[in-house]
C-alpha atoms as a PDB file:
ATOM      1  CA  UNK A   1      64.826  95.972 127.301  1.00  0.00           C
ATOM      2  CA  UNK A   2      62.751  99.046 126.323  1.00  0.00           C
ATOM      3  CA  UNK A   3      63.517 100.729 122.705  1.00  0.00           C
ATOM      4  CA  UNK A   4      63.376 104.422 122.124  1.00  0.00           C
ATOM      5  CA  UNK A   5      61.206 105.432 119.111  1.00  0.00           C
ATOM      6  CA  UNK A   6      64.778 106.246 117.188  1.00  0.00           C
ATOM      7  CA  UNK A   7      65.736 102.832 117.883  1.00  0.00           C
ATOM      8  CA  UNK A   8      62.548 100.911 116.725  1.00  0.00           C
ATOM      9  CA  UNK A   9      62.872 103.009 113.640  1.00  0.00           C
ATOM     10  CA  UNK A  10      66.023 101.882 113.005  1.00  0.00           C
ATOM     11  CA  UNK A  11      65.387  98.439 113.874  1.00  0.00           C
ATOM     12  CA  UNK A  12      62.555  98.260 111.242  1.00  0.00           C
ATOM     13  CA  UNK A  13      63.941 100.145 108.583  1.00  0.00           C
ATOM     14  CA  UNK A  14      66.949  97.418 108.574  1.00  0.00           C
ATOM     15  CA  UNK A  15      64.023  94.839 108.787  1.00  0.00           C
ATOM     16  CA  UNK A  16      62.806  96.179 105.621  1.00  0.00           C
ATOM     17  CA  UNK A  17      66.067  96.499 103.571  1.00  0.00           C
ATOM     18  CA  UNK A  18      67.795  93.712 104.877  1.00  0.00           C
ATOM     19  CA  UNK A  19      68.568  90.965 102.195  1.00  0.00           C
ATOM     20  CA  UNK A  20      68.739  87.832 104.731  1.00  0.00           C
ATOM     21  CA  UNK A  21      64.968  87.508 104.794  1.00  0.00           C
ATOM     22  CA  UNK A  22      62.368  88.795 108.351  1.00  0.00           C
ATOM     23  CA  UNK A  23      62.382  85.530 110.275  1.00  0.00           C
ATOM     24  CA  UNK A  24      66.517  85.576 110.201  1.00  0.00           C
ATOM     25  CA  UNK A  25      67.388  89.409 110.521  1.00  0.00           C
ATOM     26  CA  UNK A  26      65.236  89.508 113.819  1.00  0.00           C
ATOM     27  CA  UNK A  27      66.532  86.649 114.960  1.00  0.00           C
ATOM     28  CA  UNK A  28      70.731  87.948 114.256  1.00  0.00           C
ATOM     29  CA  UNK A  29      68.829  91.076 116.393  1.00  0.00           C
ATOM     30  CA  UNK A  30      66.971  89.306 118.713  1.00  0.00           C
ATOM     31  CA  UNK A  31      63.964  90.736 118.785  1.00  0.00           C
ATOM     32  CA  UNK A  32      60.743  88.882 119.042  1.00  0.00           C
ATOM     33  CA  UNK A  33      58.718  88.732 115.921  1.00  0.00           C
ATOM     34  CA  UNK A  34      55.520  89.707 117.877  1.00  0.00           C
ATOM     35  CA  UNK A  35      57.245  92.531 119.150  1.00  0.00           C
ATOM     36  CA  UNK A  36      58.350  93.559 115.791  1.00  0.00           C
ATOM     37  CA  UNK A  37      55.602  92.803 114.024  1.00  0.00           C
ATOM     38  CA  UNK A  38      53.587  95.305 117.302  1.00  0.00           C
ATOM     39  CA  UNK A  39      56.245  98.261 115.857  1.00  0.00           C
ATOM     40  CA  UNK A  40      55.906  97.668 112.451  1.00  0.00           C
ATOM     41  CA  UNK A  41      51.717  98.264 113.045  1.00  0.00           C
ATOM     42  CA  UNK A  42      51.849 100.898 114.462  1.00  0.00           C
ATOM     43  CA  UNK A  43      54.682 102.944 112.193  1.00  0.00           C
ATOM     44  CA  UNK A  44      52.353 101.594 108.929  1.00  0.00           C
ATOM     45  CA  UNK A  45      49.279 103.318 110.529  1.00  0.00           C
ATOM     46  CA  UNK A  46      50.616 106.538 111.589  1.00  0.00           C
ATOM     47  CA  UNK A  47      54.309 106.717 110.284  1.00  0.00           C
ATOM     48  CA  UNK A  48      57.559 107.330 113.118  1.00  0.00           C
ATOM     49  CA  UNK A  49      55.492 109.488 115.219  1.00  0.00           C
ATOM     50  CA  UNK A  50      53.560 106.591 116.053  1.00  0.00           C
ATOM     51  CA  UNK A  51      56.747 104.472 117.383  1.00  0.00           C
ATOM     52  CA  UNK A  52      57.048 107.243 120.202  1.00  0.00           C
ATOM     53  CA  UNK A  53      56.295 105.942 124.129  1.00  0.00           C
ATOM     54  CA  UNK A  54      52.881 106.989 124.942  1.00  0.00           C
ATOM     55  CA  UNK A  55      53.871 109.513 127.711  1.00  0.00           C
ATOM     56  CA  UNK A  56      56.012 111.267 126.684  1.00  0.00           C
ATOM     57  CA  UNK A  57      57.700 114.390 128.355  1.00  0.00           C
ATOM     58  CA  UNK A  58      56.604 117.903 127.082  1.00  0.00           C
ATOM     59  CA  UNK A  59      60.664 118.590 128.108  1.00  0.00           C
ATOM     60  CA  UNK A  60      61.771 117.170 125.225  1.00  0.00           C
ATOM     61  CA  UNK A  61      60.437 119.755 122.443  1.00  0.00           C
ATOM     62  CA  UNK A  62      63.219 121.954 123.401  1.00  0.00           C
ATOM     63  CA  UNK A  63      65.182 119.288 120.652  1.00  0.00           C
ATOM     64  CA  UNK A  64      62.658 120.251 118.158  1.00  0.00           C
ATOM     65  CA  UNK A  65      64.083 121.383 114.729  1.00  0.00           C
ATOM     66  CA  UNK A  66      63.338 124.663 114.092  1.00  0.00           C
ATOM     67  CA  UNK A  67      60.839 125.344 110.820  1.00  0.00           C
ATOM     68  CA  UNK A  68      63.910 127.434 109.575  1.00  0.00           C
ATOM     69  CA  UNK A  69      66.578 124.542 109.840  1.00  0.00           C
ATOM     70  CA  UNK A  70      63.904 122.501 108.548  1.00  0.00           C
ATOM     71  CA  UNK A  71      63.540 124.842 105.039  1.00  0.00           C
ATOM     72  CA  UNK A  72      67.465 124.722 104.848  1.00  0.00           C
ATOM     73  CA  UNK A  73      67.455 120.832 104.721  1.00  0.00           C
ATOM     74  CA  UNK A  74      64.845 120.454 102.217  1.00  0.00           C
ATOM     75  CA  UNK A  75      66.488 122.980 100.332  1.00  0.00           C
ATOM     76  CA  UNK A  76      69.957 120.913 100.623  1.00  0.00           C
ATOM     77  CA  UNK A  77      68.256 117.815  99.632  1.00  0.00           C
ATOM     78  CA  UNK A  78      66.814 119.050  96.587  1.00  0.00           C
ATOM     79  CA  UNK A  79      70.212 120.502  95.100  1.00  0.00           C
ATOM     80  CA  UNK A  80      71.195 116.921  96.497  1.00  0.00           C
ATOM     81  CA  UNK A  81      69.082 114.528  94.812  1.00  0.00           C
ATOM     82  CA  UNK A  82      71.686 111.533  94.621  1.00  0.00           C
ATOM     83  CA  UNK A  83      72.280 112.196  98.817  1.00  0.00           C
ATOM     84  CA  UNK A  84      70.225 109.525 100.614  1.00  0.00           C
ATOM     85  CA  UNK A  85      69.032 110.562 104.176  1.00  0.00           C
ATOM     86  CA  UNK A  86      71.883 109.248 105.976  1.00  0.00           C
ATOM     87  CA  UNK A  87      74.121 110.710 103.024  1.00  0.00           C
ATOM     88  CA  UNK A  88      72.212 114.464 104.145  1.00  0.00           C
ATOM     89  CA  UNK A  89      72.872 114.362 107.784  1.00  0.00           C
ATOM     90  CA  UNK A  90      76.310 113.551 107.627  1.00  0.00           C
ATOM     91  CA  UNK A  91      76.800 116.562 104.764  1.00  0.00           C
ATOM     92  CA  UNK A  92      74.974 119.021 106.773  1.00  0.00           C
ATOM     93  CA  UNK A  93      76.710 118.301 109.888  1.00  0.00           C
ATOM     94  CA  UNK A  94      80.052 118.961 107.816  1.00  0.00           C
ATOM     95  CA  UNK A  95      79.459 121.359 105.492  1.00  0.00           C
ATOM     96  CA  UNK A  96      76.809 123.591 107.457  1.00  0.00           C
ATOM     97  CA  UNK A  97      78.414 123.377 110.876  1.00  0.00           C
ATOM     98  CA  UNK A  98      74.801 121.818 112.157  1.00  0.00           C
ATOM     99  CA  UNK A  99      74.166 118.660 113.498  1.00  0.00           C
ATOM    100  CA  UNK A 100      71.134 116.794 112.511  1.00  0.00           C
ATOM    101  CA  UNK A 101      70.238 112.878 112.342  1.00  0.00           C
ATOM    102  CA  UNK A 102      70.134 110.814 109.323  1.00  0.00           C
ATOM    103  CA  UNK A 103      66.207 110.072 111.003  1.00  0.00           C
ATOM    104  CA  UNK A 104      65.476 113.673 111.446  1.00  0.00           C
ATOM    105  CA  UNK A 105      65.844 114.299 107.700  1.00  0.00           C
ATOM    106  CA  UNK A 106      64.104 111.043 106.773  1.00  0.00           C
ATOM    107  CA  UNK A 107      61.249 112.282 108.787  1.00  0.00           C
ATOM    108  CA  UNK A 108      61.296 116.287 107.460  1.00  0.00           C
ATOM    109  CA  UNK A 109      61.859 115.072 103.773  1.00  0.00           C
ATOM    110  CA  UNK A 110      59.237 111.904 103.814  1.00  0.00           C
ATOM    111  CA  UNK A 111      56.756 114.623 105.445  1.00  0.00           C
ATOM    112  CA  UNK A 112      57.519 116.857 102.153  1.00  0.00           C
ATOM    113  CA  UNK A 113      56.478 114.116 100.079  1.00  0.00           C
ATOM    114  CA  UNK A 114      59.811 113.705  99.281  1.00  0.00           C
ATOM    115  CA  UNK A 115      60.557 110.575 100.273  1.00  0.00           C
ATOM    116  CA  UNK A 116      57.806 107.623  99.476  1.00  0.00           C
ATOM    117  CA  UNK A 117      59.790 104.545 101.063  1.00  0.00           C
ATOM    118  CA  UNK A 118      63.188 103.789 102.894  1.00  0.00           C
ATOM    119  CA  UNK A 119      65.630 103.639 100.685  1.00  0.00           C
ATOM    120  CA  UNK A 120      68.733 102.224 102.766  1.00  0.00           C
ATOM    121  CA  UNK A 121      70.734  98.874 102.318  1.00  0.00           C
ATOM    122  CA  UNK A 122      72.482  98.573 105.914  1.00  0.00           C
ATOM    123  CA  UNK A 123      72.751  94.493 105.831  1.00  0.00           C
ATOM    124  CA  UNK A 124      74.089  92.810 103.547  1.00  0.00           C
ATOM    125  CA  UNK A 125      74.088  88.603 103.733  1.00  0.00           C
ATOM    126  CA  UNK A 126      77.932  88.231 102.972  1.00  0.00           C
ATOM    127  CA  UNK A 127      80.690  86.774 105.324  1.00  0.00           C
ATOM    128  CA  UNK A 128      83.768  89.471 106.502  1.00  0.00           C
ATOM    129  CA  UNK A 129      87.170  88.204 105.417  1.00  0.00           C
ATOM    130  CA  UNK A 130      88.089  86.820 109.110  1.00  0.00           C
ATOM    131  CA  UNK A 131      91.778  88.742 109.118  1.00  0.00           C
ATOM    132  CA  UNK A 132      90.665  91.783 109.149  1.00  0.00           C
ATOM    133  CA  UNK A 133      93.125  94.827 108.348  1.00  0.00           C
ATOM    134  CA  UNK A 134      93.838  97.766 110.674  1.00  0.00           C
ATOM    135  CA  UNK A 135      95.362 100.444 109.234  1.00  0.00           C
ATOM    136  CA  UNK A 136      95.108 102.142 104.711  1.00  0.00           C
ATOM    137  CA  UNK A 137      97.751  99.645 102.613  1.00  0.00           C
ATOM    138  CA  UNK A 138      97.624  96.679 104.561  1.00  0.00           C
ATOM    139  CA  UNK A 139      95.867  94.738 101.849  1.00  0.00           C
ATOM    140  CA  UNK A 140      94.617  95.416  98.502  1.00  0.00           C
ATOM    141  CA  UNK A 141      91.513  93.438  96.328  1.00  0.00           C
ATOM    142  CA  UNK A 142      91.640  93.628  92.773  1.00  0.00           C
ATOM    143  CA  UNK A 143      88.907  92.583  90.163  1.00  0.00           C
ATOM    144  CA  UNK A 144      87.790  92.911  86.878  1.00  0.00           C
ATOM    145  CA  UNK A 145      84.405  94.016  85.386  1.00  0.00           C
ATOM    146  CA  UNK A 146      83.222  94.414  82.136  1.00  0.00           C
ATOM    147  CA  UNK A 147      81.695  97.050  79.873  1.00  0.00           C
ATOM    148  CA  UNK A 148      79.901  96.884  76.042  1.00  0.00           C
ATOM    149  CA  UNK A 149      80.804  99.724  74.289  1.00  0.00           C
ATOM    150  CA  UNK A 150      78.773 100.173  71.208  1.00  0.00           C
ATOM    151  CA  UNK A 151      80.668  98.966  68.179  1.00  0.00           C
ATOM    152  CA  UNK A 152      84.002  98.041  69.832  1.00  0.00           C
ATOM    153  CA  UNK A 153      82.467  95.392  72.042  1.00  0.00           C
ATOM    154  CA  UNK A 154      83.891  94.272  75.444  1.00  0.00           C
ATOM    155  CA  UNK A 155      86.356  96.255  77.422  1.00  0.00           C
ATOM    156  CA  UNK A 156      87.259  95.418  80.806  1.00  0.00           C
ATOM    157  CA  UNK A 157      87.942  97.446  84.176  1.00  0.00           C
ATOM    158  CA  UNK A 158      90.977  96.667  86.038  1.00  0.00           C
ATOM    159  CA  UNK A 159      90.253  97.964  89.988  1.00  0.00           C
ATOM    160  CA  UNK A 160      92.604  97.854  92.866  1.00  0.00           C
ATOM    161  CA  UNK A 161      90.865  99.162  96.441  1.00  0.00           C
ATOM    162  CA  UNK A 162      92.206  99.664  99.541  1.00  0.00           C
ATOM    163  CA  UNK A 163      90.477  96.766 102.128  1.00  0.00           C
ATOM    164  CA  UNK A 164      91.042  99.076 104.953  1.00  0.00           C
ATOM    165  CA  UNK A 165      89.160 102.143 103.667  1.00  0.00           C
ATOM    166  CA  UNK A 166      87.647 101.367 100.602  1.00  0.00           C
ATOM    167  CA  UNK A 167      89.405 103.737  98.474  1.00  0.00           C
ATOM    168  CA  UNK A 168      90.526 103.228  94.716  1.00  0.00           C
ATOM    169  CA  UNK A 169      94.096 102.904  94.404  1.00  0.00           C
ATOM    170  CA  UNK A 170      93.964 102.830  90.584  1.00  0.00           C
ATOM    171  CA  UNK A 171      92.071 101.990  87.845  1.00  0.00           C
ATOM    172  CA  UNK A 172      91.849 101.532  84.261  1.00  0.00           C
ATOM    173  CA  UNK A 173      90.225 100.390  81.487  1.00  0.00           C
ATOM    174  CA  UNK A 174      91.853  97.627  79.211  1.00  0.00           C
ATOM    175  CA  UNK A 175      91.120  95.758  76.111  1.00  0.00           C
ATOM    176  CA  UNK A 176      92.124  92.446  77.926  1.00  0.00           C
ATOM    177  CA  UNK A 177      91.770  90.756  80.724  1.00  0.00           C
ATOM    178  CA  UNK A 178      95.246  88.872  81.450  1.00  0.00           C
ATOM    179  CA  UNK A 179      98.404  89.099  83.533  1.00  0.00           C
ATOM    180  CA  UNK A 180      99.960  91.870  82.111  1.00  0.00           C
ATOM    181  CA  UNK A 181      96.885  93.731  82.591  1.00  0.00           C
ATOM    182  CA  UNK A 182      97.078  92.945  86.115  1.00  0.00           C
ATOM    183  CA  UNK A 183     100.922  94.051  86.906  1.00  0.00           C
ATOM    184  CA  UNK A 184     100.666  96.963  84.726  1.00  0.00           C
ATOM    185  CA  UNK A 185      97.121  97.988  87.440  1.00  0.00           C
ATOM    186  CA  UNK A 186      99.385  96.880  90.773  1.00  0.00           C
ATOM    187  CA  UNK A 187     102.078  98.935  89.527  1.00  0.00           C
ATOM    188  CA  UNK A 188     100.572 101.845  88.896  1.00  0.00           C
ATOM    189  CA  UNK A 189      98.572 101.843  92.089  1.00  0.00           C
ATOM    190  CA  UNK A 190     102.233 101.099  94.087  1.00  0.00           C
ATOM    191  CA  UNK A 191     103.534 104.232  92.349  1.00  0.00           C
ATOM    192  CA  UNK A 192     100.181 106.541  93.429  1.00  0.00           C
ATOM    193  CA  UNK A 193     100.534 104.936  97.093  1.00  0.00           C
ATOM    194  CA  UNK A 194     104.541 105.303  97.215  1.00  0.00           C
ATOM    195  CA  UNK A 195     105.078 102.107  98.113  1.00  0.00           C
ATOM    196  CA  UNK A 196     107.871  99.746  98.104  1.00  0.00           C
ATOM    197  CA  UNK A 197     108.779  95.646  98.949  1.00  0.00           C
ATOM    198  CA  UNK A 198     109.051  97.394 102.446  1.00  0.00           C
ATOM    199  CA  UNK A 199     105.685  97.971 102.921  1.00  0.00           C
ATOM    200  CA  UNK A 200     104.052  95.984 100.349  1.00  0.00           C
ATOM    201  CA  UNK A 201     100.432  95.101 100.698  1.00  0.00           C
ATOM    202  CA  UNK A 202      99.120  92.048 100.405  1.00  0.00           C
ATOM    203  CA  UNK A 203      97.098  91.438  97.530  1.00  0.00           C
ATOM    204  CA  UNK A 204      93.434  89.511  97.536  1.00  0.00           C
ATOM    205  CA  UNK A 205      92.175  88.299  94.014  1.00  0.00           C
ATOM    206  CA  UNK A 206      89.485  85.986  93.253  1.00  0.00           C
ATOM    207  CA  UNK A 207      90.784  82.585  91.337  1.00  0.00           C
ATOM    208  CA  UNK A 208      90.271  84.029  87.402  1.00  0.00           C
ATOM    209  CA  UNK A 209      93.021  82.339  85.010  1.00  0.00           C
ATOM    210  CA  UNK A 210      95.346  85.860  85.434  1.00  0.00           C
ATOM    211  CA  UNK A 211      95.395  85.452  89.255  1.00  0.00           C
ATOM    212  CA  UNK A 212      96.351  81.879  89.203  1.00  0.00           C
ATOM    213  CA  UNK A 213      99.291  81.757  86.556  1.00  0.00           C
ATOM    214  CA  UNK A 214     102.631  81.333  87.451  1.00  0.00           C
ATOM    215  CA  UNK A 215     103.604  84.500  86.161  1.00  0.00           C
ATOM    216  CA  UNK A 216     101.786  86.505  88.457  1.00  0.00           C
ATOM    217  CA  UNK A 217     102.891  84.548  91.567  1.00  0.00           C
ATOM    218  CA  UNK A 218     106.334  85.337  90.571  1.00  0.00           C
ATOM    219  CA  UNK A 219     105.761  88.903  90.466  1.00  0.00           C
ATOM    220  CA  UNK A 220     104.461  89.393  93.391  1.00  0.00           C
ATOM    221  CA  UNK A 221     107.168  87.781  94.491  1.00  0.00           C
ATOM    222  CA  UNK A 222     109.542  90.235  93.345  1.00  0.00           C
ATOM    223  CA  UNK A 223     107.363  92.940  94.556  1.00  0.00           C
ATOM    224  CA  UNK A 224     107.787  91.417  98.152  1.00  0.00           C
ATOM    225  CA  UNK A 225     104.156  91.209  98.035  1.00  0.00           C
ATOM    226  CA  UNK A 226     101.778  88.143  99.023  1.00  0.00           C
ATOM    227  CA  UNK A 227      98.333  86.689  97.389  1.00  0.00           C
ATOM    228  CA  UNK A 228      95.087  86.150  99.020  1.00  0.00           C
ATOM    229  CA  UNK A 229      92.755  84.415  96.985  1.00  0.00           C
ATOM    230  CA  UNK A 230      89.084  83.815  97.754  1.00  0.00           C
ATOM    231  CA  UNK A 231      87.554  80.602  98.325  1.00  0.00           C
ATOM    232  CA  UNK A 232      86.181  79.583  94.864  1.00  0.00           C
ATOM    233  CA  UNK A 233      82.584  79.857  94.430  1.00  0.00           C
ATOM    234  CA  UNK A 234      82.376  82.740  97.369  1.00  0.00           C
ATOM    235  CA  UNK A 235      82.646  86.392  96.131  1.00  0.00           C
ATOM    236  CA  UNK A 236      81.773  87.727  99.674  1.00  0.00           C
ATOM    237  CA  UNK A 237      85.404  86.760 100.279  1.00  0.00           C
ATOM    238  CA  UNK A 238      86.058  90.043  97.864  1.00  0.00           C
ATOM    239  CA  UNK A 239      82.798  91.902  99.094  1.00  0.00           C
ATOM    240  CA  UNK A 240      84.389  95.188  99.165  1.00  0.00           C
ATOM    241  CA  UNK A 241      85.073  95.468  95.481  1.00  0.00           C
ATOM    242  CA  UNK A 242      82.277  93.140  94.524  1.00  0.00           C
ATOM    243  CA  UNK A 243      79.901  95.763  95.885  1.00  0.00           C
ATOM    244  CA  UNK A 244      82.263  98.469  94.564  1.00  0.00           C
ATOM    245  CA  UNK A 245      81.590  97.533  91.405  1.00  0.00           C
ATOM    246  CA  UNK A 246      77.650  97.213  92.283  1.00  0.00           C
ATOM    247  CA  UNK A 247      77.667 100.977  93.099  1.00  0.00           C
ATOM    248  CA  UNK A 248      79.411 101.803  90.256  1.00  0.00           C
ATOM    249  CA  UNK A 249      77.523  99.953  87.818  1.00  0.00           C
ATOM    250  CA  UNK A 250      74.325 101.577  89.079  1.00  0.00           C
ATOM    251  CA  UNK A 251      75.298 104.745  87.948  1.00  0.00           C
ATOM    252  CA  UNK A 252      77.548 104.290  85.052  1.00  0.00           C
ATOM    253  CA  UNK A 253      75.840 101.760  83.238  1.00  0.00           C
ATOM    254  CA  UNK A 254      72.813 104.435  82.816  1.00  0.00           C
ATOM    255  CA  UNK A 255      74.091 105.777  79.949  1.00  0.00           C
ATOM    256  CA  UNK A 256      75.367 104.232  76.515  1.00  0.00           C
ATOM    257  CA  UNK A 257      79.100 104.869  75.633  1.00  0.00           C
ATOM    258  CA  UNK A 258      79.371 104.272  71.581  1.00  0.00           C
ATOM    259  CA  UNK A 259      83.792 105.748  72.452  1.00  0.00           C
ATOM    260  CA  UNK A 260      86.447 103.869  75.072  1.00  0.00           C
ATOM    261  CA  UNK A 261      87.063 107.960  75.807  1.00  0.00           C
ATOM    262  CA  UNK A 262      83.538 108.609  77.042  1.00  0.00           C
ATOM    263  CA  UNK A 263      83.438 105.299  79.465  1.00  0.00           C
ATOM    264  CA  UNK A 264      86.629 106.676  80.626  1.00  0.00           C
ATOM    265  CA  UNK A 265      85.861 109.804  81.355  1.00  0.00           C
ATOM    266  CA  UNK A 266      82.604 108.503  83.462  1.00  0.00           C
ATOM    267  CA  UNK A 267      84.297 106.263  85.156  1.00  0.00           C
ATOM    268  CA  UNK A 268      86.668 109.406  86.510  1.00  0.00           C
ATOM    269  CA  UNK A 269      83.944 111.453  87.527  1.00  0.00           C
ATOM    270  CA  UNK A 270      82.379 108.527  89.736  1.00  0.00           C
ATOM    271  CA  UNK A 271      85.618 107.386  91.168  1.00  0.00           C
ATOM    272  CA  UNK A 272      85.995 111.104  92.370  1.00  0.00           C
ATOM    273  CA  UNK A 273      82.566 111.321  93.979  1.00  0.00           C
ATOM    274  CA  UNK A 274      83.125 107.938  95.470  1.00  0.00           C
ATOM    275  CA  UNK A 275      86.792 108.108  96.320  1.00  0.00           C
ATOM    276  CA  UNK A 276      86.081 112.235  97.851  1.00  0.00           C
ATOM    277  CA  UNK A 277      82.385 112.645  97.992  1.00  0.00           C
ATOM    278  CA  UNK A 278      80.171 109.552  99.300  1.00  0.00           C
ATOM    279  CA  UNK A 279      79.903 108.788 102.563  1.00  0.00           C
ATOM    280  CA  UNK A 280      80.322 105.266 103.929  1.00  0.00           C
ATOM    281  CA  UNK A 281      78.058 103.666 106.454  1.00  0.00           C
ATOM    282  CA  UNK A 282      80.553 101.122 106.943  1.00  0.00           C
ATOM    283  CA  UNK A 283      83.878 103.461 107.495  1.00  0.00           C
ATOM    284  CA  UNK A 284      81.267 105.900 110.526  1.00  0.00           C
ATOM    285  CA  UNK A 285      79.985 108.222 107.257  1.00  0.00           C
ATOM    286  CA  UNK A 286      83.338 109.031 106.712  1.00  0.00           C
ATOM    287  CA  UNK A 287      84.558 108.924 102.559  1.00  0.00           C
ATOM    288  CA  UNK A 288      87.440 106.639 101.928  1.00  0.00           C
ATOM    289  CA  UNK A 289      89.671 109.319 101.051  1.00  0.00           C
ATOM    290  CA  UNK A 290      88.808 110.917 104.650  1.00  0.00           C
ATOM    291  CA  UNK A 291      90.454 107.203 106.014  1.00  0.00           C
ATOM    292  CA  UNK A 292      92.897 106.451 103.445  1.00  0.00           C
ATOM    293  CA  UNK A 293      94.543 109.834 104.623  1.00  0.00           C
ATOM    294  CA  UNK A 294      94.103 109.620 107.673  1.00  0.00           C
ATOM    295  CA  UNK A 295      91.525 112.660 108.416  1.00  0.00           C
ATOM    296  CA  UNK A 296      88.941 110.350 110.339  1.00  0.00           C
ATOM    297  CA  UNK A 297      89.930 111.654 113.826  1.00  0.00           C
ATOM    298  CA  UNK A 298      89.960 114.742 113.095  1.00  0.00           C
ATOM    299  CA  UNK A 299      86.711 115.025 111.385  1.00  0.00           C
ATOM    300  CA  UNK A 300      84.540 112.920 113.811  1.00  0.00           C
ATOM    301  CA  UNK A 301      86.170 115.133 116.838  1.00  0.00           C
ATOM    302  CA  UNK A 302      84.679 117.684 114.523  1.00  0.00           C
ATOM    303  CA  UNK A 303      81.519 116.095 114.555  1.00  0.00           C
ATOM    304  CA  UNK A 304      80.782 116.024 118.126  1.00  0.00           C
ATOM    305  CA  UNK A 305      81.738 119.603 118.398  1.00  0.00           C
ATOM    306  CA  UNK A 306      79.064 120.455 115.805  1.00  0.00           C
ATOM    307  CA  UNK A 307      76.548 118.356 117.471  1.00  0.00           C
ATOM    308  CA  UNK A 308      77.272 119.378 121.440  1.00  0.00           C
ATOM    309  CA  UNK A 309      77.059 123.334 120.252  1.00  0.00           C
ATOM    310  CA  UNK A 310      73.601 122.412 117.539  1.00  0.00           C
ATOM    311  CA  UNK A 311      72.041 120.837 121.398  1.00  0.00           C
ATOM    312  CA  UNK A 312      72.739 124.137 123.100  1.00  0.00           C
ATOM    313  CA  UNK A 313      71.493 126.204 120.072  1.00  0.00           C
ATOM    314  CA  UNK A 314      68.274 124.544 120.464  1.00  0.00           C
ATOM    315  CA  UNK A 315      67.868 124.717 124.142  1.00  0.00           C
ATOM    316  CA  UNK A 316      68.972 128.301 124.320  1.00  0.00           C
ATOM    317  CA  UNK A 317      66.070 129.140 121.308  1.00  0.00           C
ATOM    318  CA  UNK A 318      63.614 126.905 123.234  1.00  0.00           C
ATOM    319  CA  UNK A 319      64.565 128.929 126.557  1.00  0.00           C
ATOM    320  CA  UNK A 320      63.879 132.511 124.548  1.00  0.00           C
ATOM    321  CA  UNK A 321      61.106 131.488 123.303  1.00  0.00           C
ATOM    322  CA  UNK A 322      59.324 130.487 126.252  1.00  0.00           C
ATOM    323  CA  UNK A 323      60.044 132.863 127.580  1.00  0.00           C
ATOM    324  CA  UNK A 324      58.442 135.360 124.560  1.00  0.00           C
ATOM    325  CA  UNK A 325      61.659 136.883 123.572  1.00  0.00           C
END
């Protein structure tokens, strides 16, 4: 099987970022090692240019990106700075009504010495939860994490995300960590969602002491719910939130908080970018708002409108200018 020079790039920039180690990521690709290790040469010598077949057709600079497009996106990137690559594209294509790859801005902001390494996490080595759901409120995870805030010690974030698309439910921040904590967070969220025992997700937990008591089990009960709890000593089970709470922590955890208030009001402003703003490899660079409400269609028809008429843009400048127009 040949590879385009898009694909090899691809394939070794998930190489490179992929936490289950070289010998076992090419092997879940199958590709050779020799043949990897032949790509990964030639792109350390003389970058993604170099990953390109060695004849190829002078057709194909009608795709070219224009030096003008190419200003724009730099531009974008640097008002941007928390965007990744893939992030870009996907924001350009929406927001500028022009399609571009997540590899075409790699390449125009890397050449700009704006990029000095890939800086991507595509693979992660965690298991999927084997029933997976199909449609926004089919299932819920919850969790707790935990914040130090500067002379009121520990406080603890109560999280309830949607499995489907990723998107926080509810949230908030609470001085304990126990059952009443938990109800008061799955009630809230039901009342933001508008559900009732009708349509009751289910609920996955991990196995902490306030998602094993008896008092819990009999509330979900009389919320017509059920529990899903993870196998102990496996957190992939609850991947989603786990790395939820990974993102989150990234950013909020920059700063020190010496007031519950100014935590709080953090922890708003990322849920809002996440929940509205950041795209999602995992749900086609969509948000999890965009799925939750059901906008996905709509926008990825979009999409491939944006891209089909950005193609005939280019070919039609190509054309003029060949022609000295």
């Amino acid at each position: 099987m040949r590879f385009s020079q898009e694909e090899k790039y691809e394939i070794i920039r998930l190489v490179e970022d992929s936490d289950l180690g070289v010998n076992r990521t090419l092997k879940e690709l199958k590709i050779p090692k020799r043949t990897f290790y032949n790509w990964y040469g030639k792109y350390k010598d003389g970058g993604y240019e170099a990953l390109a077949p060695k004849n190829r057709a002078a057709e194909s600079q009608w795709n070219r990106i224009p030096d003008k497009i190419r200003n724009q996106v730099v531009e974008y990137a640097l008002e941007r700075p928390e965007l990744s690559p893939r992030e870009l594209a996907h924001s350009i294509t929406d927001h500028k009504d022009y399609f571009i790859s997540e590899s075409s801005v790699y390449r125009i902001l890397k050449s700009r010495g704006l990029i000095t390494s890939p800086a991507y996490i595509v693979m992660q080595a965690s298991s999927e939860f084997k029933d997976k759901t199909t449609r926004p409120n089919q299932m819920w995870q919850t969790d707790f994490t935990y914040f130090k805030i500067i002379g009121w010690g520990w406080y603890y974030l109560s999280t309830v995300l949607d499995d489907y698309s990723r998107y926080i439910v509810h949230w908030e921040l609470c001085s304990n960590m126990k059952v009443d904590d938990v109800t008061r967070s799955i009630d809230h969220a039901l009342e933001k969602a508008g559900l009732s025992k009708k349509n009751a997700p289910r609920l996955l937990s991990d196995n902490g002491s306030c998602y094993i008591s008896s008092e819990l089990s009999d509330y979900i009960q009389d919320k017509g719910m059920s529990h899903v709890r993870g196998r102990p000593n496996h957190p992939q089970t609850q991947g989603k939130i786990e790395r939820y709470h990974r993102s989150m922590k990234n950013v909020v955890k920059l700063e020190n908080y010496f007031f519950p208030e100014d935590l709080v009001q953090r922890l708003e402003e990322f849920v809002e970018y996440y929940n509205n703003h950041r795209y999602h490899e995992s749900l086609n660079n969509l948000t999890p708002a965009d799925v939750y409400y059901g906008r996905e269609k709509s926008i990825l028809g979009q999409r491939k409108l944006t891209k089909i008429k950005t193609m005939k843009r280019r070919r039609k400048e190509h054309l003029l200018q060949s022609l000295n127009l």
